[in-house]
Protein backbone atom coordinates (compact mmCIF):
# COMPACT_ATOMS: atom_id res chain seq x y z
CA UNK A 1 -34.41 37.22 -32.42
CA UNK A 2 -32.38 34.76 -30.81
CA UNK A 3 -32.73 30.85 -31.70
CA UNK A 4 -34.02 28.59 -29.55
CA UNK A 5 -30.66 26.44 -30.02
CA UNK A 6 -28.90 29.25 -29.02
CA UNK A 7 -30.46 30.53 -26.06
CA UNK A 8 -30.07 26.75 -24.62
CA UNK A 9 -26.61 26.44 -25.61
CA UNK A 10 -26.02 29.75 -23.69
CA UNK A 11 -28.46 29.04 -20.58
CA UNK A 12 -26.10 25.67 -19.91
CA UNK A 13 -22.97 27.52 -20.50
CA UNK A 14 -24.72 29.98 -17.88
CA UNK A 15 -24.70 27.21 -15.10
CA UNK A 16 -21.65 25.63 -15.71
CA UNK A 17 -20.03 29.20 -14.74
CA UNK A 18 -22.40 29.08 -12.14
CA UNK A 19 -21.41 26.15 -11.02
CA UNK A 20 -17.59 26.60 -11.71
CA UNK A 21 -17.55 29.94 -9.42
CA UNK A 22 -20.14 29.51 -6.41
CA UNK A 23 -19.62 25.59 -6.39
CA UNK A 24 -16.38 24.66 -5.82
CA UNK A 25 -16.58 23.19 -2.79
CA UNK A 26 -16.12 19.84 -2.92
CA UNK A 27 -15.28 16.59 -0.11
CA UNK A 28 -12.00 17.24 -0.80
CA UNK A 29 -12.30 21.10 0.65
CA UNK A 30 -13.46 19.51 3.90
CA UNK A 31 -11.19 18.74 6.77
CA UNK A 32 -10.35 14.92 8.21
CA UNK A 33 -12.37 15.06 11.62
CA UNK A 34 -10.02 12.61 13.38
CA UNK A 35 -12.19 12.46 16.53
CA UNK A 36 -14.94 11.03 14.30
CA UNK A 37 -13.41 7.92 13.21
CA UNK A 38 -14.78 5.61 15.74
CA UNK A 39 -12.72 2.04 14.90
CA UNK A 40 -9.20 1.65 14.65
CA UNK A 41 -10.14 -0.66 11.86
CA UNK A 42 -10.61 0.72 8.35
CA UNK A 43 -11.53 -2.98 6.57
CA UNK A 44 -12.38 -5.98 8.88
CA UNK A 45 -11.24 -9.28 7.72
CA UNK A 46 -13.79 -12.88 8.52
CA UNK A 47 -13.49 -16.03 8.41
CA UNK A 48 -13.32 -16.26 4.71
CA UNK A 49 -11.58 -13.01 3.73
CA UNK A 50 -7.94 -11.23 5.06
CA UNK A 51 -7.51 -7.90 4.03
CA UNK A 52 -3.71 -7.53 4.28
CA UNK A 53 -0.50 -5.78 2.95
CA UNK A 54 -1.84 -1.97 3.11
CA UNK A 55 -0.07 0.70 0.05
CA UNK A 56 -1.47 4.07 0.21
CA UNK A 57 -2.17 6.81 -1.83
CA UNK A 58 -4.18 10.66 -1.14
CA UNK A 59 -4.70 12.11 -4.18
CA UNK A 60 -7.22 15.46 -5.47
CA UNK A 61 -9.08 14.73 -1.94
CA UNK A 62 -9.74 11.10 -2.09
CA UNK A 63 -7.59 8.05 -0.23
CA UNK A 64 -6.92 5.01 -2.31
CA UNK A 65 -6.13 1.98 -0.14
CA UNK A 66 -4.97 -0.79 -2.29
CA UNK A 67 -4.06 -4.27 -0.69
CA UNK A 68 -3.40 -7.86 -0.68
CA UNK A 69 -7.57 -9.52 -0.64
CA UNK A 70 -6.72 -13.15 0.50
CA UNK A 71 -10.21 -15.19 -0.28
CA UNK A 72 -10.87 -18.18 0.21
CA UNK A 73 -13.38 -19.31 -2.76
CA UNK A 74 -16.46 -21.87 -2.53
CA UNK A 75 -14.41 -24.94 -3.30
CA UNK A 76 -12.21 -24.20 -0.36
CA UNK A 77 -8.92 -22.85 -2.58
CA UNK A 78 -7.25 -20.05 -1.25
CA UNK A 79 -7.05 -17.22 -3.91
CA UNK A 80 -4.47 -13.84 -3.27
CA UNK A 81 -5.41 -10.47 -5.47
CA UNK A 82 -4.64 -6.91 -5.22
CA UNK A 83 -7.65 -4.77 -4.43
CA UNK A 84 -8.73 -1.34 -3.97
CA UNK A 85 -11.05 1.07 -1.73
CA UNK A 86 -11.37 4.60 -1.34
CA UNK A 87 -12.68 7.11 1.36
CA UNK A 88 -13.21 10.95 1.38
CA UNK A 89 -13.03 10.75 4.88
CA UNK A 90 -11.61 7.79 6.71
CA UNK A 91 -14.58 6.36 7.86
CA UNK A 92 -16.75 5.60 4.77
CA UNK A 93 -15.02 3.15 2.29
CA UNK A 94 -16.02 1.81 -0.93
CA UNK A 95 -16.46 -1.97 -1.74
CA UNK A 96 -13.08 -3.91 -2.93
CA UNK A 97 -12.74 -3.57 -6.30
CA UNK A 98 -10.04 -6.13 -7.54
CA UNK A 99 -7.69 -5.33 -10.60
CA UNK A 100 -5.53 -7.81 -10.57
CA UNK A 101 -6.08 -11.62 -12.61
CA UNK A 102 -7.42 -15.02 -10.87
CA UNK A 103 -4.71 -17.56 -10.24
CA UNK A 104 -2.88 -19.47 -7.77
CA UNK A 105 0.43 -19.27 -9.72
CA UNK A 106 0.21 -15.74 -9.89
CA UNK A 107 -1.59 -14.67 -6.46
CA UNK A 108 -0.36 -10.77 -7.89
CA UNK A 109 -0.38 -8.97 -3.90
CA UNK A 110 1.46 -7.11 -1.71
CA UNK A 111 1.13 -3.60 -3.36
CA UNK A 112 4.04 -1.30 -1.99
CA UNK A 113 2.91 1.96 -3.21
CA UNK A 114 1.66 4.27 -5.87
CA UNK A 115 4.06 6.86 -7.25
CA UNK A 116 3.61 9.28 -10.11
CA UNK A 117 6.13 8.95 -13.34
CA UNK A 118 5.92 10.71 -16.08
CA UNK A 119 2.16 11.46 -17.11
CA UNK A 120 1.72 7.34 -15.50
CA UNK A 121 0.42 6.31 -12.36
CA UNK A 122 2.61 3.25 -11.10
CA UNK A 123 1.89 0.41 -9.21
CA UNK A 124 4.21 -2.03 -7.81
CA UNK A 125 3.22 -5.51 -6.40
CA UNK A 126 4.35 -9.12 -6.15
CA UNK A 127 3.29 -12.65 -7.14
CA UNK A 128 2.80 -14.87 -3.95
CA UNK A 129 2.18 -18.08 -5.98
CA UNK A 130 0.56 -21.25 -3.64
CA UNK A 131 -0.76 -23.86 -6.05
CA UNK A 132 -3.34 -26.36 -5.01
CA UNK A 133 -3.51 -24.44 -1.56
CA UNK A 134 -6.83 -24.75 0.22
CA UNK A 135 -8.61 -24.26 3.78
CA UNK A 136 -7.33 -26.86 5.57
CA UNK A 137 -3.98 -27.55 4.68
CA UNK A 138 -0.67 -26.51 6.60
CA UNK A 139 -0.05 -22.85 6.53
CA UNK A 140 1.79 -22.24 3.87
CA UNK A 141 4.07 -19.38 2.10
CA UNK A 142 4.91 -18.43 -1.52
CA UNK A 143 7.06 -20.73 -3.40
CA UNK A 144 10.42 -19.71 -4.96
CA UNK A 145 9.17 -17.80 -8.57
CA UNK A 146 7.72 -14.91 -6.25
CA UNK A 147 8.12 -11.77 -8.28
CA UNK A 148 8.01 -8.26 -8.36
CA UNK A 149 5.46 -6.27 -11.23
CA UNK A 150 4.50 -2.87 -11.29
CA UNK A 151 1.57 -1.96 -13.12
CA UNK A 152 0.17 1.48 -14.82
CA UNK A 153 -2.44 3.59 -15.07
CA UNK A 154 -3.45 7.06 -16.67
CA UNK A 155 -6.75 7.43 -14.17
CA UNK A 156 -6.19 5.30 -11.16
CA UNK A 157 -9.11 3.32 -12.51
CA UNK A 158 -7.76 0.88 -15.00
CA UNK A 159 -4.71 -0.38 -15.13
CA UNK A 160 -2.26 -2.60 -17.50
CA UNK A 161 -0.89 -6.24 -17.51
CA UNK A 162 1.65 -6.58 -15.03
CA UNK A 163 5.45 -6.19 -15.97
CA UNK A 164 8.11 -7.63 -14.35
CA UNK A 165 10.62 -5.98 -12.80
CA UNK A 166 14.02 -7.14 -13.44
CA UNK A 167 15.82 -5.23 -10.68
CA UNK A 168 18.89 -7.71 -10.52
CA UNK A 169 19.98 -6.18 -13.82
CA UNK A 170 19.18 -7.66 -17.69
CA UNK A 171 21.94 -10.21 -17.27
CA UNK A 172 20.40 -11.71 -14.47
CA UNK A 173 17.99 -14.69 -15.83
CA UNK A 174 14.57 -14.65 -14.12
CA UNK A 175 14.53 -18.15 -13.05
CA UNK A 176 18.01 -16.71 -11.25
CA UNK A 177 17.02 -13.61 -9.83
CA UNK A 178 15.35 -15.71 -6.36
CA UNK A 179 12.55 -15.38 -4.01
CA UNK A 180 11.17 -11.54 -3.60
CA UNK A 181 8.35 -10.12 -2.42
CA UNK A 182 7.33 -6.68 -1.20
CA UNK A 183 8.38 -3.67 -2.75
CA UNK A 184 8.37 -0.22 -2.58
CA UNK A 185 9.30 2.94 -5.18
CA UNK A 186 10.98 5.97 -4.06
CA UNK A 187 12.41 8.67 -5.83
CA UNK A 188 16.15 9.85 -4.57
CA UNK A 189 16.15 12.86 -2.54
CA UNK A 190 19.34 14.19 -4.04
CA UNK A 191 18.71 13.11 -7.73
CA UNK A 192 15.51 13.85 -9.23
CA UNK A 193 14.71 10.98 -11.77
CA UNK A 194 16.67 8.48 -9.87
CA UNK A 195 14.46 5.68 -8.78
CA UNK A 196 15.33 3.34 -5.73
CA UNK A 197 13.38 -0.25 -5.68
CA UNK A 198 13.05 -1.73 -2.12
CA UNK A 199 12.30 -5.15 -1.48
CA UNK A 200 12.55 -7.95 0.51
CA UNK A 201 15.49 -10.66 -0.34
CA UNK A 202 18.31 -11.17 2.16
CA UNK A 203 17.07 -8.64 4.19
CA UNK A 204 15.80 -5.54 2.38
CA UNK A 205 17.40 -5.31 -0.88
CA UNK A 206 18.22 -2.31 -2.82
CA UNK A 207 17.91 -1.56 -7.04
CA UNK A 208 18.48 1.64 -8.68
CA UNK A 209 16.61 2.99 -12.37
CA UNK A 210 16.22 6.23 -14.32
CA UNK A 211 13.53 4.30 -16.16
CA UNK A 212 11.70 1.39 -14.16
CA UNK A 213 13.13 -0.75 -16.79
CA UNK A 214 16.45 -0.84 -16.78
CA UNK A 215 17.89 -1.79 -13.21
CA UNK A 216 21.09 -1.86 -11.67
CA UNK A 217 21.28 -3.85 -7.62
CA UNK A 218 22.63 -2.09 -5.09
CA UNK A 219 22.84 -3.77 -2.21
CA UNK A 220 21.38 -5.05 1.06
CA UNK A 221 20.61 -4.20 4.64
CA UNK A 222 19.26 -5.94 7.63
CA UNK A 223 15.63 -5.13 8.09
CA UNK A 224 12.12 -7.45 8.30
CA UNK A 225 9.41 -6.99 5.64
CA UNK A 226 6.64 -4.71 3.99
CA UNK A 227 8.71 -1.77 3.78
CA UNK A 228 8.08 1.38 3.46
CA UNK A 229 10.44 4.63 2.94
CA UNK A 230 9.67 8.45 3.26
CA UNK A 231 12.73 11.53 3.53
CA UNK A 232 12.81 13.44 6.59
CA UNK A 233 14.63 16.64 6.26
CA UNK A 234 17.95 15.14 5.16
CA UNK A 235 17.24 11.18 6.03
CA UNK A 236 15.56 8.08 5.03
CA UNK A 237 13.10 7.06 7.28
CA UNK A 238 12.44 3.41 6.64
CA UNK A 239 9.51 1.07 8.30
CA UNK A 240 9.50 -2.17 8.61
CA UNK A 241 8.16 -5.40 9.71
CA UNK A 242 9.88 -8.23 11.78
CA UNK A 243 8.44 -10.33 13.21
CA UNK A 244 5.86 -8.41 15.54
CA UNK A 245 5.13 -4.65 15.40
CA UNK A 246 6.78 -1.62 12.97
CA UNK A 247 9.78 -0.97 12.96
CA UNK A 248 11.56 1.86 12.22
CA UNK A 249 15.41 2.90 10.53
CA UNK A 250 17.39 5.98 8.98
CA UNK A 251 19.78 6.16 7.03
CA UNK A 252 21.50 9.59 5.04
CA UNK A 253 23.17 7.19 2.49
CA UNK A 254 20.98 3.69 2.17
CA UNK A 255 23.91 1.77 3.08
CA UNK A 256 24.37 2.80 6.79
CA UNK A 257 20.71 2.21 8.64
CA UNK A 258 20.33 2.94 12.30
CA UNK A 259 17.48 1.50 14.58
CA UNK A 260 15.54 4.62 16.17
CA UNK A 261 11.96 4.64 18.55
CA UNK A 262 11.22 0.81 19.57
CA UNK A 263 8.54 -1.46 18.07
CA UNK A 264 5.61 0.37 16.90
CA UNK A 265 2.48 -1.77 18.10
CA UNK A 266 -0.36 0.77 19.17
CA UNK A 267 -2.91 -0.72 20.90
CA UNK A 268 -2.79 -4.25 20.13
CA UNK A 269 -2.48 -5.19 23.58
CA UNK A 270 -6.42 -4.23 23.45
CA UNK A 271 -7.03 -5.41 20.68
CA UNK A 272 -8.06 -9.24 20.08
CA UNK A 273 -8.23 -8.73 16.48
CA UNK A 274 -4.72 -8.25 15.90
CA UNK A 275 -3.21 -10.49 18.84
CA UNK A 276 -1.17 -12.59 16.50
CA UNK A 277 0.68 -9.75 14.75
CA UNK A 278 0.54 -6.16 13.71
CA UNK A 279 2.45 -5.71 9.96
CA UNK A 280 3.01 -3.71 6.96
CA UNK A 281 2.69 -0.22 8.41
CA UNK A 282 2.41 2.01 5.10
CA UNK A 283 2.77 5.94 6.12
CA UNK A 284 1.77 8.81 4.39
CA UNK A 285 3.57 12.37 4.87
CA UNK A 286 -0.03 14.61 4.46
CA UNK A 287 1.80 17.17 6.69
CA UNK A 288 0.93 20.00 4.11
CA UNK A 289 -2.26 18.40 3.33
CA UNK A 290 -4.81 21.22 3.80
CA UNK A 291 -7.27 19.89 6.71
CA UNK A 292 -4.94 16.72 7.25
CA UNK A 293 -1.82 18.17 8.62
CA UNK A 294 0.06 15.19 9.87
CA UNK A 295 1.43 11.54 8.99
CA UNK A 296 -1.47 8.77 8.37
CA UNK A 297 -0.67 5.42 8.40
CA UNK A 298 -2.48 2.12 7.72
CA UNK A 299 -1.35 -0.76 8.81
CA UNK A 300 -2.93 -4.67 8.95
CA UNK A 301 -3.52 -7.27 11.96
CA UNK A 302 -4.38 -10.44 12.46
CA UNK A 303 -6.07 -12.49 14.83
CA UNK A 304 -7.37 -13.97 17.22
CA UNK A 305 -4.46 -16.80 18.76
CA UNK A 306 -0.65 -15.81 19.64
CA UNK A 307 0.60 -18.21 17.08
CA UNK A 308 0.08 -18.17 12.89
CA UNK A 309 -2.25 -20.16 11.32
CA UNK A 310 -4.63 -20.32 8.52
CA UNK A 311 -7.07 -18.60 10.46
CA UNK A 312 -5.28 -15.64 11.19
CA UNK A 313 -3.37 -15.52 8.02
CA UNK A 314 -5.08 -16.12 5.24
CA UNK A 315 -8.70 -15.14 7.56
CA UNK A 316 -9.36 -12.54 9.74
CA UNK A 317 -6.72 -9.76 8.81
CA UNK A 318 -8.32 -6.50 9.07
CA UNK A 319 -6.72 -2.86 7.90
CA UNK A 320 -6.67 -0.55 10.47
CA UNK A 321 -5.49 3.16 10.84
CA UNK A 322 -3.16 5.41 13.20
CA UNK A 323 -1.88 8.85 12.85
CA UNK A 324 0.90 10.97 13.93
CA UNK A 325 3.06 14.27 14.09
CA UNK A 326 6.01 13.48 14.34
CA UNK A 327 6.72 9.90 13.67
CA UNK A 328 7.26 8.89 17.37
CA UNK A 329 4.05 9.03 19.08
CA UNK A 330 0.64 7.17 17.50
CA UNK A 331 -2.74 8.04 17.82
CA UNK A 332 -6.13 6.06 17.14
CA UNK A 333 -9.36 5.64 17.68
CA UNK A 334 -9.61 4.54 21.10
């Protein structure tokens, strides 16, 4: 006769084959039902909170949206941190969830994007550092010791200490290597293991590595912040932010970049929410997605007022969402 141990041991091995076979259907089998997302906005910024500075990953059927989570905190001090939320379907998003430290000389923000190396998820952000800065005071920017970090993960749940990223080269001293914010990883199209560093200094600057440690500057080109970079067939496609809208450059080479398409704005002239400025378009290429099928980018905006000030900086930026096929015209939820 069979034991009672090992009828149970079989009976749950039964169901997890069960399961395994006639159960596989999960969210991420289901297709994005663009028509159902019913706000252009994905995370709405108030009076006390900007959501800001959008990086963007889609990964075993899930979106991670990490950004810049500007707070301002009960004793009126004005606190930057890198957060993260995540959707199965673009319309239902989890709570922020912050993973980066507390501290106006650090202010870690401005995530670029998420990029697989090795068996390692990696991050890379900035420090925006604004001591003693609270509601109230002049608008104000980072100081000079802004700083570019990457961190890593093995889950996309917890993640390491930020490390610096020397990308002027080992003999560059840290207090030399001057003010930059914003960057962005991207593998080279032409050789695999050959990492390219964007961020902004002069310009968009340029660094190269084979092992995120070791880095060896480029060069520059003209271009305005938050970018990001995807390869089109045999080109760079670049996007970038001046000083209103997206805007967009190729380049076969990285050294010569051509302007191409216009401003991208959408429909901010609708939309009071993001009158002072739309910024910091991040695009995905879901193309071959199964039930995507086409480019999805975030993006954030602030407002109301034509003109920048504390309460359309560092208050009321909301994250919204557009989507394309082809990189020239933009949808949204109208």
């Amino acid at each position: 006769m069979v034991s009672k141990k090992l009828f149970f041991t079989a009976f749950v091995l039964g169901l997890f084959v069960v399961h395994s076979v006639s159960g596989g259907k999960t969210n991420s089998d289901k297709a994005i039902d663009f028509s159902e997302i019913k706000s252009p906005i994905v995370l709405r910024g108030d009076s006390k909170t900007a959501y800001r500075d959008p990086a963007a990953l889609y990964h075993d059927g899930k979106f991670y949206l990490f950004y810049t989570l500007v707070r301002t905190e009960a004793d009126g001090l004005i606190y930057s941190y890198t957060a993260v939320s995540t959707s199965r379907d673009l319309q239902n998003w989890s709570a922020s969830r912050i993973i980066t430290p507390k501290g106006q000389h650090l202010n870690y923000s401005s995530p670029g994007n998420v990029v697989r190396f090795g068996d390692e998820w990696i991050l890379c952000l900035q420090t925006y550092p604004r001591l003693k800065y609270r509601r109230g005071d002049k608008l104000r920017w980072a100081d000079g010791s802004a700083r570019l970090f990457i961190m890593r993960s093995k889950d996309l749940e917890r993640w390491s200490e930020p490390e610096l990223l020397r990308v002027k080269g080992p003999g560059v001293a840290v207090e030399k290597m001057g003010r930059m914010i914003d960057p962005y990883l991207i593998e080279d199209q032409d050789k695999a293991g050959k990492w390219w560093c964007f961020y902004k200094q002069r310009g968009v600057s340029l660094s190269w590595s084979y092992d995120l440690a070791n880095w060896t500057y480029f060069g520059r080109a003209d271009s305005g912040e938050n970018v990001c970079v995807l390869v089109d067939s045999d080109e760079y496609v670049l996007f970038h932010s001046p000083g209103n809208g997206i805007g967009v450059k190729r380049s076969k080479d990285l050294k010569q970049w051509r302007n191409v398409d216009g401003l991208i704005t959408l429909g901010q002239k609708q939309w009071r929410w993001a009158e002072t400025r739309i910024t910091a378009g991040v695009v995905l290429d879901l193309r071959k997605e199964t039930g995507i099928g086409r480019y999805v980018m975030f993006f954030h905006g602030g407002g109301p007022g034509k003109n920048k000030t504390q309460e359309n900086v560092d208050a009321n930026c909301s994250l919204g969402i557009a989507w394309s096929d082809d990189l020239k015209n933009w949808d949204w939820p109208r």
